[in-house]
C-alpha atoms as a PDB file:
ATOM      1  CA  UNK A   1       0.966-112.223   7.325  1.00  0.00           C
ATOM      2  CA  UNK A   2       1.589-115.738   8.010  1.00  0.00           C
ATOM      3  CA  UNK A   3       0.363-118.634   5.971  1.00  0.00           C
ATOM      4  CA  UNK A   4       0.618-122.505   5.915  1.00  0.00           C
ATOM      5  CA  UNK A   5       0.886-125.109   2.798  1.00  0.00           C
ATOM      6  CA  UNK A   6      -0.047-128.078   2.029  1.00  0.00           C
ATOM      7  CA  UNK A   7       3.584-129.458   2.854  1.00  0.00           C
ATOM      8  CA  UNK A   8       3.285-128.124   6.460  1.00  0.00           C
ATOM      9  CA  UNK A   9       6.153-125.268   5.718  1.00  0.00           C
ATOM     10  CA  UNK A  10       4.894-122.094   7.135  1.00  0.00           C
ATOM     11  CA  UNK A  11       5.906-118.857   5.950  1.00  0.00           C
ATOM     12  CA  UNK A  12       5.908-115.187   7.348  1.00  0.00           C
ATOM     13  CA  UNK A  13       5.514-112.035   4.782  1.00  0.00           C
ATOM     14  CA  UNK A  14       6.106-108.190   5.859  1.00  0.00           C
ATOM     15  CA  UNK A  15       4.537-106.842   1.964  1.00  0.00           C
ATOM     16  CA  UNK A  16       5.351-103.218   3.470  1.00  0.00           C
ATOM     17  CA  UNK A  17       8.914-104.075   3.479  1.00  0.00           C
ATOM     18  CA  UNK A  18       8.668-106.713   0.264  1.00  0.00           C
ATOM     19  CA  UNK A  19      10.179-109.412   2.226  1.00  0.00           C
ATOM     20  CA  UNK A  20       9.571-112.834   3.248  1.00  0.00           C
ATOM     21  CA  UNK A  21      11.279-116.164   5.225  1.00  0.00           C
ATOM     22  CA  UNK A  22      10.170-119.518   5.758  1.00  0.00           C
ATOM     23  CA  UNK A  23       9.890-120.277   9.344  1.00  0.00           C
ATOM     24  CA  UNK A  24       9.169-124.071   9.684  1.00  0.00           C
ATOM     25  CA  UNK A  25       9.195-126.773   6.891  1.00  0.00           C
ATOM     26  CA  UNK A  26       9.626-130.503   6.567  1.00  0.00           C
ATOM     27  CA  UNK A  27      11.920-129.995   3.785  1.00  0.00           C
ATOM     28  CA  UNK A  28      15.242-128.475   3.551  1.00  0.00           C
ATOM     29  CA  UNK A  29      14.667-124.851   1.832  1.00  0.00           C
ATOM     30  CA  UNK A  30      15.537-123.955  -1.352  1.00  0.00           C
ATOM     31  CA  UNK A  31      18.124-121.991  -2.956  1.00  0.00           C
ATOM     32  CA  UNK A  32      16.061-119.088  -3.486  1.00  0.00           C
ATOM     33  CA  UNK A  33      14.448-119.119  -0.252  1.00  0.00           C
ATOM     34  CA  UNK A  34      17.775-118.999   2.182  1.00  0.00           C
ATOM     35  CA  UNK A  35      17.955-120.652   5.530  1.00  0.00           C
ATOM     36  CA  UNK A  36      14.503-120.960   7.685  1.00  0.00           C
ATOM     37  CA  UNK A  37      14.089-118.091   9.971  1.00  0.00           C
ATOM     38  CA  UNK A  38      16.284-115.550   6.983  1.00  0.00           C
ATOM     39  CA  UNK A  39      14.370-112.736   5.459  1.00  0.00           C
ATOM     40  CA  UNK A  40      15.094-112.794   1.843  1.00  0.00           C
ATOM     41  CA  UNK A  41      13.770-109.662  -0.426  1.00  0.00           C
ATOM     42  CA  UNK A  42      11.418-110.172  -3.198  1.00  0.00           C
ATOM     43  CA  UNK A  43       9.775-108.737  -6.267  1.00  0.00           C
ATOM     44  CA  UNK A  44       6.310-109.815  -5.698  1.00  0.00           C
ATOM     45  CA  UNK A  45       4.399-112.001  -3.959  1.00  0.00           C
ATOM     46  CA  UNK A  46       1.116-113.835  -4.702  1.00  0.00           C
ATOM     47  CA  UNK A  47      -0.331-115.565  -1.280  1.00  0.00           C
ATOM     48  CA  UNK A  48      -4.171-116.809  -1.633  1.00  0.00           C
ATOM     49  CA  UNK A  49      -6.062-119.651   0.087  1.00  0.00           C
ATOM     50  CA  UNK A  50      -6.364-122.291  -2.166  1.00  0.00           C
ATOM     51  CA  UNK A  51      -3.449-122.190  -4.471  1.00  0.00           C
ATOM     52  CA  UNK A  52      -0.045-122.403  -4.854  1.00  0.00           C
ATOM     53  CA  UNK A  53       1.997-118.988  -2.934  1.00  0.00           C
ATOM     54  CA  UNK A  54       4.670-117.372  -5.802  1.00  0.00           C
ATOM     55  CA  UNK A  55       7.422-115.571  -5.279  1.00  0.00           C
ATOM     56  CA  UNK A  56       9.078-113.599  -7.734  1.00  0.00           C
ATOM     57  CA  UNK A  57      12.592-112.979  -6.605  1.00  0.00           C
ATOM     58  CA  UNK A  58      14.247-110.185  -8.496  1.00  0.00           C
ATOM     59  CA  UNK A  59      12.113-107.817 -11.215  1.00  0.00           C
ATOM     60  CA  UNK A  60      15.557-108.446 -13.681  1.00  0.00           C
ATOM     61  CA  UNK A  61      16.370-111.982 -12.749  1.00  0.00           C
ATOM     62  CA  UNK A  62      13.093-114.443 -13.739  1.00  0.00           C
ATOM     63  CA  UNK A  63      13.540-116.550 -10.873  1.00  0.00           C
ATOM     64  CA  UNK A  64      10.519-117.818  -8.760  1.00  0.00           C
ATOM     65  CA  UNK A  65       9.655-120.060  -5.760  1.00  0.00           C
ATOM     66  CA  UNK A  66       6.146-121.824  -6.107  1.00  0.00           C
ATOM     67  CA  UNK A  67       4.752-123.679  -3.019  1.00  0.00           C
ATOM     68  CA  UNK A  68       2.462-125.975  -2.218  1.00  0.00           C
ATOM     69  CA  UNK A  69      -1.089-125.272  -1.915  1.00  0.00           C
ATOM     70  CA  UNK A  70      -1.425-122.981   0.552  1.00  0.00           C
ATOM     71  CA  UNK A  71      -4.064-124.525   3.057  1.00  0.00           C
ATOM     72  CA  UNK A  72      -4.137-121.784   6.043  1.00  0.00           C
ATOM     73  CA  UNK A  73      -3.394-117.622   6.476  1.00  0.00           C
ATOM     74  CA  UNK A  74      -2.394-117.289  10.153  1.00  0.00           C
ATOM     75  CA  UNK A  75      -2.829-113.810  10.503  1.00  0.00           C
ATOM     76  CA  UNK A  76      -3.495-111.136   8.521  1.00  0.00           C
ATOM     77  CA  UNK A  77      -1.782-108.558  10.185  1.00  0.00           C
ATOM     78  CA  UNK A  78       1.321-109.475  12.294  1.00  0.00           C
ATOM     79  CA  UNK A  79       4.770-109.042  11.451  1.00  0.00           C
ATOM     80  CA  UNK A  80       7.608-110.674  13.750  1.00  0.00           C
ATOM     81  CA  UNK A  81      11.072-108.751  13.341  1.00  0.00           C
END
């Protein structure tokens, strides 16, 4: 799934393989999130229209990236390797 924030980053997430990369922003990424276009594992993932996207990076390590709101899902179902 692909989905879009308010910011304008837009983000790509494969839940099957619990991983996820930013793919365009206007910002630079952050720690957490590694260089655009970089898979990155994670613990869980909360994605809906409307809100904020979280991502919790590590079940042991309470770390978490919170987005903007997310304003668009791309697609639903396609996964880019």
């Amino acid at each position: 799934m692909r989905f879009k924030t308010l910011s304008g980053s837009v983000y790509e997430v494969d839940h099957a393989k619990s991983r996820i990369r930013r793919i365009t922003g206007t910002h630079a990424p952050t720690n957490s999130q590694g260089a655009d276009g970089e898979w990155r594992p994670y613990h869980s993932a909360l994605v809906e229209l409307g809100i904020p996207a979280v991502v919790q990076w590590s079940m042991n390590v309470p770390k978490y990236t919170v987005t903007s709101r997310v304003t668009e899902i791309i697609n639903e179902k396609t996964v880019v390797n």
